[in-house]
N, C-alpha and C. Protein backbone atom coordinates (compact mmCIF):
# COMPACT_ATOMS: atom_id res chain seq x y z
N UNK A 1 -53.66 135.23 -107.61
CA UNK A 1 -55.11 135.14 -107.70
C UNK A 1 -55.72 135.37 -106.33
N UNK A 2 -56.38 136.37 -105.91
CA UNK A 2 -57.61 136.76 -105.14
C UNK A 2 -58.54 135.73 -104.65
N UNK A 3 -58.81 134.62 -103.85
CA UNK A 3 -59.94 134.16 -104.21
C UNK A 3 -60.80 134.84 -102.97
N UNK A 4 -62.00 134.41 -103.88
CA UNK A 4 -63.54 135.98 -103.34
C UNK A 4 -64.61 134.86 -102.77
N UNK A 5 -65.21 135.21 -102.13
CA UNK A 5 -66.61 134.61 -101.52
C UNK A 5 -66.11 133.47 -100.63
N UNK A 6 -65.00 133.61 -99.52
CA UNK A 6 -64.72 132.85 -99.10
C UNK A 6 -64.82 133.19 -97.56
N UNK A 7 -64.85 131.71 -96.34
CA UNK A 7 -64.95 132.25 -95.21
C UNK A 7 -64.03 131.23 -94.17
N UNK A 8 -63.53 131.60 -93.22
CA UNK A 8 -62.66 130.99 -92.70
C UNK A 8 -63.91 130.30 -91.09
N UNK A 9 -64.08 129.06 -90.79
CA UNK A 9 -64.69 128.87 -90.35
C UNK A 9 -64.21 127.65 -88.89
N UNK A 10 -63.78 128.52 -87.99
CA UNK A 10 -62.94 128.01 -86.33
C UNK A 10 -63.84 127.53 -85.64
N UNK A 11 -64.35 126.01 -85.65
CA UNK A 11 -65.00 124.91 -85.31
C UNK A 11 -64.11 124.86 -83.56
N UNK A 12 -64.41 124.56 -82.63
CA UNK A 12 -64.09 124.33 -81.06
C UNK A 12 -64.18 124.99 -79.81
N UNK A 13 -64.21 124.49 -78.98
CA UNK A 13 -64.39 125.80 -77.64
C UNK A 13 -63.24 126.20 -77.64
N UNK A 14 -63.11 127.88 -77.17
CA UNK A 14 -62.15 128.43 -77.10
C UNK A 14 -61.48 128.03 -75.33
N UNK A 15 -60.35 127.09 -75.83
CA UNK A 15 -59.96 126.34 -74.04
C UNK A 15 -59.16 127.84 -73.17
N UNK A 16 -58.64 128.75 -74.09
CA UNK A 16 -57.93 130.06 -73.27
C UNK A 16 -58.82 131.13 -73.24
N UNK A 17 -59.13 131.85 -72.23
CA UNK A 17 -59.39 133.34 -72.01
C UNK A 17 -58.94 134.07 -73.07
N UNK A 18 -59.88 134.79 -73.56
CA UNK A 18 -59.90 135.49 -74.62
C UNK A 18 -59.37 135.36 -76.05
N UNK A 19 -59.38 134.30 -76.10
CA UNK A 19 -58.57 133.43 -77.50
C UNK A 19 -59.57 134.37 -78.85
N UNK A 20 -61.10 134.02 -78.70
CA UNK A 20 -61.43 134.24 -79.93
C UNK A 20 -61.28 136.47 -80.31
N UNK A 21 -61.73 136.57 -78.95
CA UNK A 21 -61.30 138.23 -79.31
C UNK A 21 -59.67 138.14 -79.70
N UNK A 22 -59.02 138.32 -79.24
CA UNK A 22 -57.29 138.25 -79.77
C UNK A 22 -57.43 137.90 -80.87
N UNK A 23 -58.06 136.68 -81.83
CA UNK A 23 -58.03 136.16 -83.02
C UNK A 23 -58.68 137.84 -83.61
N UNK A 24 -59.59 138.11 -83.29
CA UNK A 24 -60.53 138.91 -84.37
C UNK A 24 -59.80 140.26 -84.49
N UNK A 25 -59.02 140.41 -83.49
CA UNK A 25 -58.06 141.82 -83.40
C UNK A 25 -57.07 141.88 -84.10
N UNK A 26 -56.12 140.22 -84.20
CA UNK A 26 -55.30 139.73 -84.82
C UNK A 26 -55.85 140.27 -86.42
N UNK A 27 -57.17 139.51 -86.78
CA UNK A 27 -57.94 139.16 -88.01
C UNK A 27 -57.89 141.14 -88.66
N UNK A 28 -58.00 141.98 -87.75
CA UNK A 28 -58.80 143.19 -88.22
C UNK A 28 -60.13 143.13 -88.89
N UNK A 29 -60.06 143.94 -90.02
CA UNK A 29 -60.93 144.09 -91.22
C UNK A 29 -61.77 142.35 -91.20
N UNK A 30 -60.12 141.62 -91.93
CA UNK A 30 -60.84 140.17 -92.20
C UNK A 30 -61.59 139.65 -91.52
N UNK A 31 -61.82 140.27 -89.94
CA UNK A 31 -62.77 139.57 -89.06
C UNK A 31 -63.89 139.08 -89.56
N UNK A 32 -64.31 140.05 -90.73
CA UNK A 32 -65.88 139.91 -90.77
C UNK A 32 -66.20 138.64 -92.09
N UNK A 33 -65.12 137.81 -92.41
CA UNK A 33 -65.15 136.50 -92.96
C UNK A 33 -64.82 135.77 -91.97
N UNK A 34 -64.42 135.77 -90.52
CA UNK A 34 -64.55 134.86 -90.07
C UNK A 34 -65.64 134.45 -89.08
N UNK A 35 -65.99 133.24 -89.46
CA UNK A 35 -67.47 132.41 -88.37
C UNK A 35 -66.96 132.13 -86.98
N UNK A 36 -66.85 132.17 -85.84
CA UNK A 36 -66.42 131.27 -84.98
C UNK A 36 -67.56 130.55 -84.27
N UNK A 37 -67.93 129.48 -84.91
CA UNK A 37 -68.65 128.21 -84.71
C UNK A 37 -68.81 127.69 -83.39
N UNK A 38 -67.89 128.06 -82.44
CA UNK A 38 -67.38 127.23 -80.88
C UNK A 38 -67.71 125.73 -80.93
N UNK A 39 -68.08 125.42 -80.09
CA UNK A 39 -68.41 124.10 -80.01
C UNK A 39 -69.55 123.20 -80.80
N UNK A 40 -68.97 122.29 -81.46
CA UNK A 40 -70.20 121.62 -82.29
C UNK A 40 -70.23 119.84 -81.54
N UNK A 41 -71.32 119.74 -81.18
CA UNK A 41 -71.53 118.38 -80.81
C UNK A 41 -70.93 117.52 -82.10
N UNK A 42 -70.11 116.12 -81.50
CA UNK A 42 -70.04 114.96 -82.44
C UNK A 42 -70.93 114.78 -83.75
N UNK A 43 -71.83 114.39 -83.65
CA UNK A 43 -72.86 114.12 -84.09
C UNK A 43 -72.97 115.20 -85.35
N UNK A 44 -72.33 116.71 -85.09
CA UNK A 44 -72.90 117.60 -86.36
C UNK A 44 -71.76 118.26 -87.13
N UNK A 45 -70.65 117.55 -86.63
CA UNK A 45 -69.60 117.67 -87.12
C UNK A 45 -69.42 117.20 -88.69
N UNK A 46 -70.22 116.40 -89.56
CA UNK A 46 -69.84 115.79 -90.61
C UNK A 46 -70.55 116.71 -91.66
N UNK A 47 -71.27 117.70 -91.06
CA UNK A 47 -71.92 118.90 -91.58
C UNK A 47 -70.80 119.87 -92.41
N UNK A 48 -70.30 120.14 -91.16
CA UNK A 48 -68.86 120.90 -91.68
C UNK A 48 -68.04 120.34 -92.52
N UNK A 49 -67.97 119.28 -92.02
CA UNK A 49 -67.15 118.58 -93.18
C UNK A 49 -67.09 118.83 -94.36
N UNK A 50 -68.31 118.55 -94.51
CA UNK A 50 -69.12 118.23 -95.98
C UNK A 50 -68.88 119.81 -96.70
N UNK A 51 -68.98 121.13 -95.79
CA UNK A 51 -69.41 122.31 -96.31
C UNK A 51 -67.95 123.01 -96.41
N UNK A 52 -66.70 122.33 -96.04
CA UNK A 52 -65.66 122.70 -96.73
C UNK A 52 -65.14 122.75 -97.51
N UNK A 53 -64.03 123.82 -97.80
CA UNK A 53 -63.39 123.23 -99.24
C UNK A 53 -61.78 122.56 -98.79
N UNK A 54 -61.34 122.61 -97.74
CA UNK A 54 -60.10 122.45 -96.83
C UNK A 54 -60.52 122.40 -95.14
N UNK A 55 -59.79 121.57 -95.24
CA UNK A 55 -60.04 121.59 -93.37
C UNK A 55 -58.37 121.56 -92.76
N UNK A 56 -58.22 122.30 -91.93
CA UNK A 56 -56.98 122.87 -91.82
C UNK A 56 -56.83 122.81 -89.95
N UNK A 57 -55.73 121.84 -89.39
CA UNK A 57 -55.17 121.39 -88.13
C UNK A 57 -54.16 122.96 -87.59
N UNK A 58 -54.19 124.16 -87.52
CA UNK A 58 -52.61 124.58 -87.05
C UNK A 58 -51.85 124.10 -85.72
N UNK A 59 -52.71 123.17 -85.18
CA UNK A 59 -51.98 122.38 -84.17
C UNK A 59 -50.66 121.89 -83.59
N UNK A 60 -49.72 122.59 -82.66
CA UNK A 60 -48.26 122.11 -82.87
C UNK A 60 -48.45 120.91 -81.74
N UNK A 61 -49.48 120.00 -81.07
CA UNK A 61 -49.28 119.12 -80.19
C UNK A 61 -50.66 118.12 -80.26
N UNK A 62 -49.89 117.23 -80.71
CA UNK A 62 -51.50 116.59 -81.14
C UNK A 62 -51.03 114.93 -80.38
N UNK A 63 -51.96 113.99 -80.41
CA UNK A 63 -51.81 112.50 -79.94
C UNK A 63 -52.12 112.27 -81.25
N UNK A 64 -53.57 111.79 -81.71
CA UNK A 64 -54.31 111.14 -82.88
C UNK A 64 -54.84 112.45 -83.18
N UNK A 65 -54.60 113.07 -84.17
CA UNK A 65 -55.53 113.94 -84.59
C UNK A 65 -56.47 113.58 -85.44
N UNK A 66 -57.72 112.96 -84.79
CA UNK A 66 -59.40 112.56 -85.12
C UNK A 66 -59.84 113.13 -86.31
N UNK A 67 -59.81 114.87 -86.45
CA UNK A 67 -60.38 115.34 -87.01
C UNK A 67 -59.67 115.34 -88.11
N UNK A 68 -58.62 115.76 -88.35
CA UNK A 68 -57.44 115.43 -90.14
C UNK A 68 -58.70 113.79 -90.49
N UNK A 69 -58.05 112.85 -89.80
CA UNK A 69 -58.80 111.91 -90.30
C UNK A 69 -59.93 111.94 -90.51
N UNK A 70 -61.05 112.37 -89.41
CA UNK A 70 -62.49 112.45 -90.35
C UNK A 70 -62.81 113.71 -91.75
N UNK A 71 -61.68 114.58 -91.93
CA UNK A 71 -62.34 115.60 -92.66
C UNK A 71 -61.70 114.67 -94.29
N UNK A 72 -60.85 113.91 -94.04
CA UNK A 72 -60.13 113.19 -95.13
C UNK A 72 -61.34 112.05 -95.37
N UNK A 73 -62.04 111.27 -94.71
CA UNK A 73 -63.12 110.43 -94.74
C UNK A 73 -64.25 111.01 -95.34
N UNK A 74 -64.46 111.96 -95.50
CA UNK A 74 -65.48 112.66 -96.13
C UNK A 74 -65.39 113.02 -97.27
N UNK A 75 -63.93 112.99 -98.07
CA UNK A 75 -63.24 113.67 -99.16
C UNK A 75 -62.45 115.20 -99.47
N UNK A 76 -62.41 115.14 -97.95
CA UNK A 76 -61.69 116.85 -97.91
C UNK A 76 -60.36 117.15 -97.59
N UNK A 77 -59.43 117.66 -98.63
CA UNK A 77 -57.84 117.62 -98.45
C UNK A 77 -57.65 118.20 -96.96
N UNK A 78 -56.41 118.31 -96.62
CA UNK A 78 -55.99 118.45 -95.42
C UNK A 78 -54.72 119.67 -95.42
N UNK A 79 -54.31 120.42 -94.28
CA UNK A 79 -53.10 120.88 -94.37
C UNK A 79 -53.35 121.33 -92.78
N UNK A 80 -51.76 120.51 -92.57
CA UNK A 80 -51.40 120.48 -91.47
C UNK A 80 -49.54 120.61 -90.99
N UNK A 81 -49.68 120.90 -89.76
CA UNK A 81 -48.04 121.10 -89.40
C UNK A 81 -47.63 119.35 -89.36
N UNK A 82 -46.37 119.18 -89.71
CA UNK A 82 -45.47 117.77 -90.00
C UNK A 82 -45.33 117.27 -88.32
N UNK A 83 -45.93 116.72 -87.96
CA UNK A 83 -45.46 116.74 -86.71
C UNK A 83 -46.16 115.47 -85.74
N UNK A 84 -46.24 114.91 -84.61
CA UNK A 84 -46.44 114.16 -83.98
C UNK A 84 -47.05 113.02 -84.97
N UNK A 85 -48.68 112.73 -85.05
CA UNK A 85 -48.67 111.42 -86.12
C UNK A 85 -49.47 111.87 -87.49
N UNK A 86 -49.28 113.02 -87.67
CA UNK A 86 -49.54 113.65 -88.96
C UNK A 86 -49.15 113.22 -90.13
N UNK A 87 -48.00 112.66 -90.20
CA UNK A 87 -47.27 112.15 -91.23
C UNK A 87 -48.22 110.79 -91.50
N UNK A 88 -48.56 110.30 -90.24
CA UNK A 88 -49.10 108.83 -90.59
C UNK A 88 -50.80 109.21 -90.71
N UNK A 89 -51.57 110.13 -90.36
CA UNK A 89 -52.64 110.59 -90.71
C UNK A 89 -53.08 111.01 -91.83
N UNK A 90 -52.38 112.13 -92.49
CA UNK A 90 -52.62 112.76 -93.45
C UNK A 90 -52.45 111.99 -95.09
N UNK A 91 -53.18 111.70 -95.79
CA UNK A 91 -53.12 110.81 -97.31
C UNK A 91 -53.38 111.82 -97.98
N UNK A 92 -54.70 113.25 -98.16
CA UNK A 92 -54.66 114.12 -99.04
C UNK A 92 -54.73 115.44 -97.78
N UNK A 93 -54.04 115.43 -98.56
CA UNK A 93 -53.39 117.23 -97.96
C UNK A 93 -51.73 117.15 -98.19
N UNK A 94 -51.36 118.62 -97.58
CA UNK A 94 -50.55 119.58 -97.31
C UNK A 94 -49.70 119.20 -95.82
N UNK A 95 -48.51 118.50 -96.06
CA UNK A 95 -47.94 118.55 -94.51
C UNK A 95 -46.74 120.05 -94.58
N UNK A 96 -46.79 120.55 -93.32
CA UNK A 96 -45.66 122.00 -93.47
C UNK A 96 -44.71 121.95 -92.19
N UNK A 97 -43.78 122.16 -92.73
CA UNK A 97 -42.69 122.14 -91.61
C UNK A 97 -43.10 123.10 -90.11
N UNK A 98 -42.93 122.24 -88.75
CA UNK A 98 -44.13 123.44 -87.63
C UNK A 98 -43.64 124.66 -87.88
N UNK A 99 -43.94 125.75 -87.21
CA UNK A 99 -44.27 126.89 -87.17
C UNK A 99 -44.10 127.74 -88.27
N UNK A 100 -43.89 127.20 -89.89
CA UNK A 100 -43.80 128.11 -90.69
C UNK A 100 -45.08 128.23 -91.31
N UNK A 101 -46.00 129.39 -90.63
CA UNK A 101 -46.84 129.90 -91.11
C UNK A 101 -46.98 130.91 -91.84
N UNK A 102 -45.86 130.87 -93.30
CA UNK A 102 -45.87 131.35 -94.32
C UNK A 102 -46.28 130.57 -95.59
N UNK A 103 -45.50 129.20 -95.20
CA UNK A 103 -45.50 127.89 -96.11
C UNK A 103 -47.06 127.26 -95.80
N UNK A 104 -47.71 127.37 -94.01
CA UNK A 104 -48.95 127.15 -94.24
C UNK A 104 -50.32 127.83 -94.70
N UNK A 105 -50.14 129.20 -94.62
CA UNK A 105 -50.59 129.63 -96.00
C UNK A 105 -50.68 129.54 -96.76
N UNK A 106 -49.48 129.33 -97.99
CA UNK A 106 -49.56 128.88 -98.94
C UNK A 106 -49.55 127.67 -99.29
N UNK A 107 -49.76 126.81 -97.98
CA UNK A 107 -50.72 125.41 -98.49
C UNK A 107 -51.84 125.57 -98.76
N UNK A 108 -52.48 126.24 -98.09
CA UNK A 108 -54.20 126.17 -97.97
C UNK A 108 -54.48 127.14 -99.45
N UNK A 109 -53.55 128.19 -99.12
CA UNK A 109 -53.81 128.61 -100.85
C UNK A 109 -54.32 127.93 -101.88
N UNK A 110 -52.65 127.46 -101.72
CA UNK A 110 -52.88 126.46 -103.11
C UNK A 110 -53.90 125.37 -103.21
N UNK A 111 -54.40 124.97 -102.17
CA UNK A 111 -55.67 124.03 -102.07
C UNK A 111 -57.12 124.75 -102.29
N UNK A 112 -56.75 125.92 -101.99
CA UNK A 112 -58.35 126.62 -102.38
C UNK A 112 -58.32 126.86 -104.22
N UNK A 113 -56.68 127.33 -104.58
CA UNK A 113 -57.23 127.92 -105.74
C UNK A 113 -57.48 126.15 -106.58
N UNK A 114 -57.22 125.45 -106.46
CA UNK A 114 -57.63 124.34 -106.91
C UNK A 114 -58.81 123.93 -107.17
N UNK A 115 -59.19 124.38 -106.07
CA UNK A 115 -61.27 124.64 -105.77
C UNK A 115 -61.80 125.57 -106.59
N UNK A 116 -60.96 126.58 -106.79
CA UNK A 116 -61.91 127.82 -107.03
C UNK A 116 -61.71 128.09 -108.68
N UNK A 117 -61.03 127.44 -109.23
CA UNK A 117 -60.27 127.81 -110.64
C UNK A 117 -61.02 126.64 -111.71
């Protein structure tokens, strides 16, 4: 299944030189579904929240990852790499073994077509 009218939306400052161009080169074509948001103050973060259908960590080095937890506080599944305190963070979502970003694809998949079906 295809799913249509969808947009991939990269919430943070970009901390490396040229991160978000590389992404969009990476992206090609698909570029033009993706938003890059940069930095959103505290405060307007629960916006996004709210306007997801998945909120998604690819993070391989985390302490507390804040945000898994607030996007789960809002009611929004999760999918994230298995790793530092993810296991103890995550209640709805997707945990994926790190770097297999085949299997995390087809987490978020399967969490959209859930949404979309």
């Amino acid at each position: 299944m295809r799913i249509k009218n969808i947009k991939l939306v990269i919430v943070g400052k970009a901390t490396f030189s040229g991160y978000f161009e590389k992404l969009k080169e990476i992206a090609g074509d698909a570029s033009r579904d993706i938003i890059f948001a940069g930095y959103i103050p505290d405060e307007e973060l629960q916006e996004f929240y709210s306007a997801c259908d998945v909120y998604v960590s690819a993070s391989l080095w985390e302490g507390f990852n804040l945000p898994l937890a607030e996007a789960q506080a809002c009611g929004k599944p999760v999918v994230a790499f298995d790793l530092c305190s993810h296991p103890e963070v995550v209640r709805d979502g997707i945990l994926v073994k790190p770097n297999d970003t085949s299997k995390f694809a087809e987490a978020i998949v399967k969490i959209l077509e859930k949404k979309h079906t």
